[in-house]
N, C-alpha and C. Protein backbone atom coordinates (compact mmCIF):
# COMPACT_ATOMS: atom_id res chain seq x y z
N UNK A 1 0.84 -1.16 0.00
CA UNK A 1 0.00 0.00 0.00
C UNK A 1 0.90 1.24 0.00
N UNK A 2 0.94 2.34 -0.64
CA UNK A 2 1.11 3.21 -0.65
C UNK A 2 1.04 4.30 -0.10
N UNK A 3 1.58 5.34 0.46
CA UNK A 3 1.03 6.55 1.48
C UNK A 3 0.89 7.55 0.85
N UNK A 4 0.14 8.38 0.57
CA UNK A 4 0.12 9.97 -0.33
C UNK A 4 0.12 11.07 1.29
N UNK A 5 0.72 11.43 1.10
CA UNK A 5 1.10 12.76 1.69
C UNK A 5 0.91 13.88 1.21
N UNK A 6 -0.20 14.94 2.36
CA UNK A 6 -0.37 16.37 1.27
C UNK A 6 0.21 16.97 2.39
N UNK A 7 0.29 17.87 1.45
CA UNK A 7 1.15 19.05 2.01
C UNK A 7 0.44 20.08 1.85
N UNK A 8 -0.26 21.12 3.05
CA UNK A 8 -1.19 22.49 2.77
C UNK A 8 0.22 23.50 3.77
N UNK A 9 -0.67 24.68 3.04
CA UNK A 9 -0.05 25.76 3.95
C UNK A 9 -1.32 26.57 4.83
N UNK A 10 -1.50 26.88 5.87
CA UNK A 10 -2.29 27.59 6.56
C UNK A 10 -1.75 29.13 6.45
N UNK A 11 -2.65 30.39 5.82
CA UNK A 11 -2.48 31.46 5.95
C UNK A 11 -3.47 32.06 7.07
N UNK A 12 -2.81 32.73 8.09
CA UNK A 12 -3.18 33.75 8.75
C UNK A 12 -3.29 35.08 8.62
N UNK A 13 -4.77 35.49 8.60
CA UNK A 13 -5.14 37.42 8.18
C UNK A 13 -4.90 38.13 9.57
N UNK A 14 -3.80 39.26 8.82
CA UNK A 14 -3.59 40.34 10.16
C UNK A 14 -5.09 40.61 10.40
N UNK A 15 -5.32 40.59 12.19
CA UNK A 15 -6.29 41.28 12.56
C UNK A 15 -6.39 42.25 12.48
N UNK A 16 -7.21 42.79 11.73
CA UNK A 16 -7.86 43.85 10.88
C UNK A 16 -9.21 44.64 11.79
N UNK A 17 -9.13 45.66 12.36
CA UNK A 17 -9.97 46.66 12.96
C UNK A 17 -10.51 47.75 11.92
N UNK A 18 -11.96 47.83 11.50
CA UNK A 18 -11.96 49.39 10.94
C UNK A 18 -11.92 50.38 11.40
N UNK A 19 -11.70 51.37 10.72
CA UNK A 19 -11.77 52.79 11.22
C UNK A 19 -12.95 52.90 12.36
N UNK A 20 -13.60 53.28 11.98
CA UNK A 20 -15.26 52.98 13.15
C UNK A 20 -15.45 51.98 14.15
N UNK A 21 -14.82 51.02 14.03
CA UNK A 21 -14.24 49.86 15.10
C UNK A 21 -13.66 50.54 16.40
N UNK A 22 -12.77 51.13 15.70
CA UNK A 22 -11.54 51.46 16.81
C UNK A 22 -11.40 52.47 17.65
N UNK A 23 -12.44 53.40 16.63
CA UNK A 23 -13.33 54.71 17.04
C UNK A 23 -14.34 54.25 18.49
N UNK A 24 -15.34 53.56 17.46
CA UNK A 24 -16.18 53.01 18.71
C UNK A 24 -15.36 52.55 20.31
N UNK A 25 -14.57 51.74 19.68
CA UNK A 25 -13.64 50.79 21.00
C UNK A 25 -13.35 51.82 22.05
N UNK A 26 -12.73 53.04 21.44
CA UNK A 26 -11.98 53.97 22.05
C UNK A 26 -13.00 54.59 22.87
N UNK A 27 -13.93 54.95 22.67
CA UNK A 27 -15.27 55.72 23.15
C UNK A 27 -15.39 54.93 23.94
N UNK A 28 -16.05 53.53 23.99
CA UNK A 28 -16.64 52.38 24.74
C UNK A 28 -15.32 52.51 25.89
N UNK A 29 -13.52 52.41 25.57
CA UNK A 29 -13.30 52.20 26.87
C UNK A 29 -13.18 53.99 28.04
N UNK A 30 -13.12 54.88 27.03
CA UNK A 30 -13.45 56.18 27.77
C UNK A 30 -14.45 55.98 29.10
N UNK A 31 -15.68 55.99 28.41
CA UNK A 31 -16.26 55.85 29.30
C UNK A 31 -16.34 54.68 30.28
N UNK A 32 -15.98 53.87 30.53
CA UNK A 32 -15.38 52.71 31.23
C UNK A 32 -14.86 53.62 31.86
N UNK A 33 -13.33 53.75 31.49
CA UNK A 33 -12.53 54.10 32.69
C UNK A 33 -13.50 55.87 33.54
N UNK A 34 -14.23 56.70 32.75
CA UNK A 34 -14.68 57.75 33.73
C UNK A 34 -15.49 57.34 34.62
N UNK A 35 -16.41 55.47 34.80
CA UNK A 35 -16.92 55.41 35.48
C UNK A 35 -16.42 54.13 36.08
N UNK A 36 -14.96 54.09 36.14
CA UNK A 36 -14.16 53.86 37.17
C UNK A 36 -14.40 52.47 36.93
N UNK A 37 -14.63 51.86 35.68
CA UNK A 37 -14.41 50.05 35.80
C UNK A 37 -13.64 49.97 35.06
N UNK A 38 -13.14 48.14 35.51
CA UNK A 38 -11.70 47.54 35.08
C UNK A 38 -12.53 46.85 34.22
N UNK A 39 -11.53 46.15 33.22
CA UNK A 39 -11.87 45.70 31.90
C UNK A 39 -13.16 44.31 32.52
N UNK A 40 -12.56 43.86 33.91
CA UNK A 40 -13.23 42.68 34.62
C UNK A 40 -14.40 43.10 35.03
N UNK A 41 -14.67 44.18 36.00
CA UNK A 41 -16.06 44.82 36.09
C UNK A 41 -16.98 44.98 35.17
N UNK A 42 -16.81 45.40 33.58
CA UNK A 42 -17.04 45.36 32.68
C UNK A 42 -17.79 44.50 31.78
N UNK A 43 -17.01 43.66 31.61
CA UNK A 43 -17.04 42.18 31.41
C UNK A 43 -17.93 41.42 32.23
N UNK A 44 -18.02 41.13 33.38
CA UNK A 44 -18.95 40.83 34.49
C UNK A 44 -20.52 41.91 34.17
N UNK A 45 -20.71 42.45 33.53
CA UNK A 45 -21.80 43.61 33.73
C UNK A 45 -22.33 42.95 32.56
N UNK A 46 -21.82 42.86 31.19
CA UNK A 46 -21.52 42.40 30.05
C UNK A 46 -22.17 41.15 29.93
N UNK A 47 -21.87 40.32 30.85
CA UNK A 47 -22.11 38.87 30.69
C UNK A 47 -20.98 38.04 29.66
N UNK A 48 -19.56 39.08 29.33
CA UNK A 48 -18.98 38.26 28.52
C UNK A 48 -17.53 37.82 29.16
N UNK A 49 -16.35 37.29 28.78
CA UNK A 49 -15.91 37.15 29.74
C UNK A 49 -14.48 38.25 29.53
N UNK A 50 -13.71 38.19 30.52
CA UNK A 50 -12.95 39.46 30.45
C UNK A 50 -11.71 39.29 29.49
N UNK A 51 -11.27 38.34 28.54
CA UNK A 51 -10.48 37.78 27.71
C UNK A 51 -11.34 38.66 26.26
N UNK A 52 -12.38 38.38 26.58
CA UNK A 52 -13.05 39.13 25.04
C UNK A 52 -13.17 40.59 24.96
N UNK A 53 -12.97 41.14 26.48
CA UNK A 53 -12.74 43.02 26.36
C UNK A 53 -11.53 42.96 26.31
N UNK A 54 -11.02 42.35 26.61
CA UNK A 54 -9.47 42.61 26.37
C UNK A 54 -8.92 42.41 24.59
N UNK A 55 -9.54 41.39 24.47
CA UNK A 55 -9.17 41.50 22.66
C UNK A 55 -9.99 42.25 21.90
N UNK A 56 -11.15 43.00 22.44
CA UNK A 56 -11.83 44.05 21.76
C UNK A 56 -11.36 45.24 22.28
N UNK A 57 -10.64 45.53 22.72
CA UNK A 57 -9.33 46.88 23.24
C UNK A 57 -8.17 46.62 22.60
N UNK A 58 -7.80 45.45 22.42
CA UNK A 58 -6.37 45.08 21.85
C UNK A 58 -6.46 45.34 20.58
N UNK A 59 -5.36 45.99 19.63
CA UNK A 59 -5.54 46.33 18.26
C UNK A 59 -4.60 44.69 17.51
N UNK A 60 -4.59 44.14 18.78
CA UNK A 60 -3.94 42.36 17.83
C UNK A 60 -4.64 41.38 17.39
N UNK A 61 -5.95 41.77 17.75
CA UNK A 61 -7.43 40.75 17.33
C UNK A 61 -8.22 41.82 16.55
N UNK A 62 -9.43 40.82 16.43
CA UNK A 62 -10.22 41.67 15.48
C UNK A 62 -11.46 41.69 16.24
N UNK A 63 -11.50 41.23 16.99
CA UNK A 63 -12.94 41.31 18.13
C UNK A 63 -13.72 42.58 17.95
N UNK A 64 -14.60 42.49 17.77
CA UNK A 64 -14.75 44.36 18.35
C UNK A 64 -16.68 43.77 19.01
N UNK A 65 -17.11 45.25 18.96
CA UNK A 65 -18.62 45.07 19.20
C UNK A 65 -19.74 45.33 18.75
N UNK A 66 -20.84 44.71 18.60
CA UNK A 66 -21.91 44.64 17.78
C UNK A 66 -22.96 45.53 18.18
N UNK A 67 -23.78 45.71 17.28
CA UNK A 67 -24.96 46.87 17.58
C UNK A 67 -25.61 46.50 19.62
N UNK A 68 -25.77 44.96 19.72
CA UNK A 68 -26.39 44.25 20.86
C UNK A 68 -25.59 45.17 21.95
N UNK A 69 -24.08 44.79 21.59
CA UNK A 69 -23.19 44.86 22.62
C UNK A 69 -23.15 46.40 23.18
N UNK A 70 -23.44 47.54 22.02
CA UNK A 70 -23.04 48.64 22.22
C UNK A 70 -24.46 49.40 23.43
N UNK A 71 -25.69 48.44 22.82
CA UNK A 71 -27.03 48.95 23.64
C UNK A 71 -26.72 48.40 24.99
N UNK A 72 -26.29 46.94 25.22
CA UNK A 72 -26.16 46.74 26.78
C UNK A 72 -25.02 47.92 27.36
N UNK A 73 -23.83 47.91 26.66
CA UNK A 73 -22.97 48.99 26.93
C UNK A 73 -23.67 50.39 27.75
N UNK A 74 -24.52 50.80 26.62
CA UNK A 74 -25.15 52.10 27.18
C UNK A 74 -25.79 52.28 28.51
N UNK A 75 -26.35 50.86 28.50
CA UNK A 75 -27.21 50.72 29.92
C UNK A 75 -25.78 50.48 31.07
N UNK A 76 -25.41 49.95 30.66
CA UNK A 76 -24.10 49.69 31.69
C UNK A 76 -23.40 51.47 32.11
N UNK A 77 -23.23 51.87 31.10
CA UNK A 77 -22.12 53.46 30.97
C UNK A 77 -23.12 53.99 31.40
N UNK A 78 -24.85 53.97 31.39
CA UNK A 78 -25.26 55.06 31.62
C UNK A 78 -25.39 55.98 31.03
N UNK A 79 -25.20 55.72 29.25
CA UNK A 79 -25.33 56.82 27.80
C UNK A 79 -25.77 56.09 27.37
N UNK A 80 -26.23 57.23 26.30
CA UNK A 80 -26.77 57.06 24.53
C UNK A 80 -26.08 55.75 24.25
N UNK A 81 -26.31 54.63 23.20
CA UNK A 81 -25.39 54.18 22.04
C UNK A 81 -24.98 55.19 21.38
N UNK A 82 -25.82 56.28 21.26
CA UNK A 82 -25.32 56.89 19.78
C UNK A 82 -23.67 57.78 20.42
N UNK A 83 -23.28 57.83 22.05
CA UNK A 83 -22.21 58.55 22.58
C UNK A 83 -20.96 57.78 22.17
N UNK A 84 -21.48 56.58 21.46
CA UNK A 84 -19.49 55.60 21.32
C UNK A 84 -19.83 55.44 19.34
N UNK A 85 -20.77 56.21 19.14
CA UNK A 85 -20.77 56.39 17.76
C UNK A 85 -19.97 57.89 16.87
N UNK A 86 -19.33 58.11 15.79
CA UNK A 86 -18.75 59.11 15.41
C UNK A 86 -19.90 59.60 14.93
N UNK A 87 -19.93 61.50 15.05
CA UNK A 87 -21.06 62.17 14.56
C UNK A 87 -20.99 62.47 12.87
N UNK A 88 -19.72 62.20 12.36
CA UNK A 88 -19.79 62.00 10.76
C UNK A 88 -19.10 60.65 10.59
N UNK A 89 -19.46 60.55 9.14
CA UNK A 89 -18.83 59.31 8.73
C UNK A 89 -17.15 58.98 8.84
N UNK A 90 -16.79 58.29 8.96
CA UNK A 90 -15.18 58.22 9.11
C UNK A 90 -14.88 57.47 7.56
């Protein structure tokens, strides 16, 4: 019997943030830190766990947050959604 052997290559995509991503992110952790929580407090409020705010702050993943995430956010921060949104287009 014979053995065939393949050979693949696995490519990995730089994690890639958009403009408005990172915008948002930045807003989302502002207000965090003015109302004095750690990425863990956060996260705990969130229901998500504190490994996933951390790679949605980190510009080395691509995590970020979804329309859902940004409304619990608000209730959490105590703002608008529309306050971690840019007022023109980016």
């Amino acid at each position: 019997m014979e053995a065939i052997f393949v050979s693949f290559t696995i490519t990995y995509r730089q994690a890639v943030k958009t403009k408005v991503d990172n915008y948002v992110i930045e807003k989302v952790k502002e207000k965090r830190l003015e109302n004095n929580l750690s990425q863990a407090d956060l996260a705990y409020e969130l229901g998500m766990s504190v490994g996933f705010i951390g790679k949605v702050e980190s510009r080395k993943y691509s995590s970020h947050y979804n329309v859902k995430h940004l409304n619990d956010l608000a209730k959490i921060l105590k703002c608008s959604p529309q306050d971690f949104l840019p007022k023109k287009p980016i």
